[in-house]
N, C-alpha and C. Protein backbone atom coordinates (compact mmCIF):
# COMPACT_ATOMS: atom_id res chain seq x y z
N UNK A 1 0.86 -1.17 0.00
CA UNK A 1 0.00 0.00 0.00
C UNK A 1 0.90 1.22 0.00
N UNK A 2 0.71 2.01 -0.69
CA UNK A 2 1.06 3.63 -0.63
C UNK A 2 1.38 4.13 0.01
N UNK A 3 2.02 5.43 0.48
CA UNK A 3 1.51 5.91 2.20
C UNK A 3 0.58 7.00 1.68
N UNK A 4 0.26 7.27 0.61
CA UNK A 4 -0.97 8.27 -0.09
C UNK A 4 -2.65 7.81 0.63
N UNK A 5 -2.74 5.90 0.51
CA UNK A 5 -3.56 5.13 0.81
C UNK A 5 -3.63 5.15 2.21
N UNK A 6 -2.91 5.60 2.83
CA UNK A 6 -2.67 5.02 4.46
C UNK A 6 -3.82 5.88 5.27
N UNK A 7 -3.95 7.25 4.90
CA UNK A 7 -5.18 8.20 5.63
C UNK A 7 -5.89 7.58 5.04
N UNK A 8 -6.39 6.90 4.25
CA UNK A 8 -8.10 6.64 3.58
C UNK A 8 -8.22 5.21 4.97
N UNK A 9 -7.39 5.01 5.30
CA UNK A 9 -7.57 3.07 5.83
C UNK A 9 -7.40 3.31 7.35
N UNK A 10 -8.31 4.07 7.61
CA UNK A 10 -8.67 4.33 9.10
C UNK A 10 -8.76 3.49 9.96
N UNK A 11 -9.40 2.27 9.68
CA UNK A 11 -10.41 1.15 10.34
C UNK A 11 -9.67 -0.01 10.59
N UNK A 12 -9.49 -0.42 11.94
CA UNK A 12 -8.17 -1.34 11.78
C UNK A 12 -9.05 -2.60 12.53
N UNK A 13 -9.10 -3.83 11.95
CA UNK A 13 -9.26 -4.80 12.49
C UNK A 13 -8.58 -5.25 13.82
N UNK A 14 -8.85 -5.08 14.52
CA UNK A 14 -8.25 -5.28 16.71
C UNK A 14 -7.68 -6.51 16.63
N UNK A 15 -8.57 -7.48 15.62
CA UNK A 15 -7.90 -9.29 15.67
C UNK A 15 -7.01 -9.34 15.11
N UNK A 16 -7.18 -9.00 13.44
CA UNK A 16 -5.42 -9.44 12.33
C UNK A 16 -4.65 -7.91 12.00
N UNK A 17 -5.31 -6.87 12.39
CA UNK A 17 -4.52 -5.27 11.73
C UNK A 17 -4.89 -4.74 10.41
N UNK A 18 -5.61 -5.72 9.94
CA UNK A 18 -6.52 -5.93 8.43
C UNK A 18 -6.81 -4.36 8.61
N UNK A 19 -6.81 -3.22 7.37
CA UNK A 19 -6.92 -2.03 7.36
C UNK A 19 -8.49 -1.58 6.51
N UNK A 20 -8.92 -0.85 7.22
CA UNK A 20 -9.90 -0.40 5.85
C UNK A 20 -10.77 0.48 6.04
N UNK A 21 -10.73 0.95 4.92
CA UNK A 21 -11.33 2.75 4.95
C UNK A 21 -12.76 3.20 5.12
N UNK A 22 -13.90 2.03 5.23
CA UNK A 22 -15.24 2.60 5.93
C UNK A 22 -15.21 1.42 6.79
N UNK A 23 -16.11 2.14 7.62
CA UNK A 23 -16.58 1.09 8.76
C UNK A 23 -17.55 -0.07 8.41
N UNK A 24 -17.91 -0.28 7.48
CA UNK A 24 -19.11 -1.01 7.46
C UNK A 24 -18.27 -2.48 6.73
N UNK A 25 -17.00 -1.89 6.08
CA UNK A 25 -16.62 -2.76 5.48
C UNK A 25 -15.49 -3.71 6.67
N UNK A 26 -14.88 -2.82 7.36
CA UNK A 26 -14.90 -3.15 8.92
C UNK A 26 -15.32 -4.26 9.59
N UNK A 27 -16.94 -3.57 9.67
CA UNK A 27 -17.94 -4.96 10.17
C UNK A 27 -18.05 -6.19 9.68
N UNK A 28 -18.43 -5.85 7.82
CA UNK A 28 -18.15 -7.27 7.59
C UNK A 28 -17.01 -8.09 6.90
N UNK A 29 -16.04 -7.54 7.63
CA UNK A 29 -14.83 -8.60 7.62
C UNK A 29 -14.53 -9.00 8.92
N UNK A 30 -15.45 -8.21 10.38
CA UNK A 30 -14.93 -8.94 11.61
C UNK A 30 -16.07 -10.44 11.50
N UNK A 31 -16.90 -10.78 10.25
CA UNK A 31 -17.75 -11.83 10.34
C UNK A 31 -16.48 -12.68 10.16
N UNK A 32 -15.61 -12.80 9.72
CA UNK A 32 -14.35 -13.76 9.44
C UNK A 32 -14.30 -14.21 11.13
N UNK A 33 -13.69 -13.24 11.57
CA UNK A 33 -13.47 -13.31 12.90
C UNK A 33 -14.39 -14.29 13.79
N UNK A 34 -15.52 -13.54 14.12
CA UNK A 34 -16.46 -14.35 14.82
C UNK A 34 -17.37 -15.13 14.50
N UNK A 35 -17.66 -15.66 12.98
CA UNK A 35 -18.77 -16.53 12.51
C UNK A 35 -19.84 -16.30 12.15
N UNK A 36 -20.00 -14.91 12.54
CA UNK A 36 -21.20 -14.37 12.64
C UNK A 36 -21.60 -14.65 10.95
N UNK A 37 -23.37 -14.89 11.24
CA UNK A 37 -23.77 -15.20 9.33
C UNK A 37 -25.17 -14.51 9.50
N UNK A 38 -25.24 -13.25 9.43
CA UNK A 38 -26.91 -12.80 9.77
C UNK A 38 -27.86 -12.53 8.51
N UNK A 39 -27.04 -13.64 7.07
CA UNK A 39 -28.67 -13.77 6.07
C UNK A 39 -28.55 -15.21 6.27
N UNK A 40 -29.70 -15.37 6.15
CA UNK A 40 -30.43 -16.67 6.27
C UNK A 40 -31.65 -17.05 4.91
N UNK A 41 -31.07 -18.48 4.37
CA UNK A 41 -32.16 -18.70 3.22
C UNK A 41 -33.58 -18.73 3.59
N UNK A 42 -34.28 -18.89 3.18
CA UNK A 42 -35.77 -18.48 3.91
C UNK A 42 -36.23 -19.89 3.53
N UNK A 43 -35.34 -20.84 2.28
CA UNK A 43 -35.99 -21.91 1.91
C UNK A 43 -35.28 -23.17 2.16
N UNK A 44 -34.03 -23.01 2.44
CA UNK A 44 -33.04 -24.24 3.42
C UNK A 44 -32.51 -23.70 4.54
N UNK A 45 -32.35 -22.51 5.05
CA UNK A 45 -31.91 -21.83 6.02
C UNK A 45 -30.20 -21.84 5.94
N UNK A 46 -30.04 -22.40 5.15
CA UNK A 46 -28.41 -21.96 5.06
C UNK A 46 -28.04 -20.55 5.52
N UNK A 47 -26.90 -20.01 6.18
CA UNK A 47 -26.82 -18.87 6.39
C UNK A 47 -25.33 -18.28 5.74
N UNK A 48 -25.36 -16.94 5.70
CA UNK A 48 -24.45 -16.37 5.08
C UNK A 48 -23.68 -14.91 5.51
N UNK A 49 -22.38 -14.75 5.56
CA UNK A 49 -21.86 -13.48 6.02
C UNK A 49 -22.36 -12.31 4.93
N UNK A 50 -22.98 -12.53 4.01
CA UNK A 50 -22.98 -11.42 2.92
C UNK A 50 -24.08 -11.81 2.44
N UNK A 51 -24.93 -10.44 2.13
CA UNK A 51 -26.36 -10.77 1.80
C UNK A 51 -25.82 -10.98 -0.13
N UNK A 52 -24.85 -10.39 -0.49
CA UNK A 52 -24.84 -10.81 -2.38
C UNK A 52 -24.55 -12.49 -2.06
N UNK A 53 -23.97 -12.95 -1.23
CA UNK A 53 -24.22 -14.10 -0.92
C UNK A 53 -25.43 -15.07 -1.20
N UNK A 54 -25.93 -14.30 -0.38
CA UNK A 54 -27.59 -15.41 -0.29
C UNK A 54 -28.20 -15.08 -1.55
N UNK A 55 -28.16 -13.57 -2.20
CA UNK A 55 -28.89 -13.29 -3.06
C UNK A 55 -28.11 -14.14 -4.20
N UNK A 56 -27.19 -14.67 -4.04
CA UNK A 56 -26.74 -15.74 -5.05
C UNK A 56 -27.30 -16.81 -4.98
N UNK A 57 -27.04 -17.46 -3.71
CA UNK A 57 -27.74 -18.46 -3.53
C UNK A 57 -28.89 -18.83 -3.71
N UNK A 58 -30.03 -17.48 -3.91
CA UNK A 58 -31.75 -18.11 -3.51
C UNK A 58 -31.63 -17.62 -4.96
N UNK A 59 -30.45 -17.73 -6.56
CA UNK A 59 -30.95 -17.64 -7.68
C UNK A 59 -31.57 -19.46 -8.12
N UNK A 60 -30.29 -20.26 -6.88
CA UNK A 60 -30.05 -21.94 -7.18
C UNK A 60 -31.61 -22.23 -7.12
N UNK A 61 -32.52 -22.21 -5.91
CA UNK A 61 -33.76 -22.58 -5.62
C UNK A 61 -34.59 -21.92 -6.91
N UNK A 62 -34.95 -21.08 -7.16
CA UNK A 62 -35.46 -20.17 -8.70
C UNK A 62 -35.00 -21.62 -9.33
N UNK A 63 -33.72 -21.83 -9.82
CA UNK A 63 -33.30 -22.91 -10.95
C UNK A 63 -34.64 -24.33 -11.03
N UNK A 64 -34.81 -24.83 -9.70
CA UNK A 64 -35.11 -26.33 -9.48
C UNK A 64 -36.54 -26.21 -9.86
C-alpha cells in the first residue's frame, strides 16, 4: 500500500490489523473473525456473512 492510501484506511481490524477505509466494510470482515452469518435462506436456512451471498444463492432454488 502507498503511504498516499494510508489516511483513507482508518479502520483497523483489533484481531489481524486488516486495514480499511469505511466502517461497514470493517464490520463485515470482523464476520471472518467471529462466525457471525446474519442472512439466512428463507428456503433451506443456510446462512451467510454477505447478503450478495444469499442473493446468489436463492438464484439456485429459482433454478429447481
Amino acid at each position: 500500500m502507498n503511504s498516499s492510501n494510508k489516511g483513507h484506511m482508518r479502520y483497523a481490524c483489533e484481531v489481524c490489523q486488516r486495514r480499511f477505509s469505511r466502517p461497514s466494510h470493517m464490520e463485515q470482515h470482523m464476520r471472518i473473525h467471529t462466525g457471525d452469518k446474519p442472512y439466512q435462506c428463507a428456503v433451506c436456512q443456510q446462512r451467510f456473512t454477505l447478503k450478495h451471498h444469499l442473493k446468489g444463492h436463492q438464484i439456485r432454488h429459482l433454478q429447481m
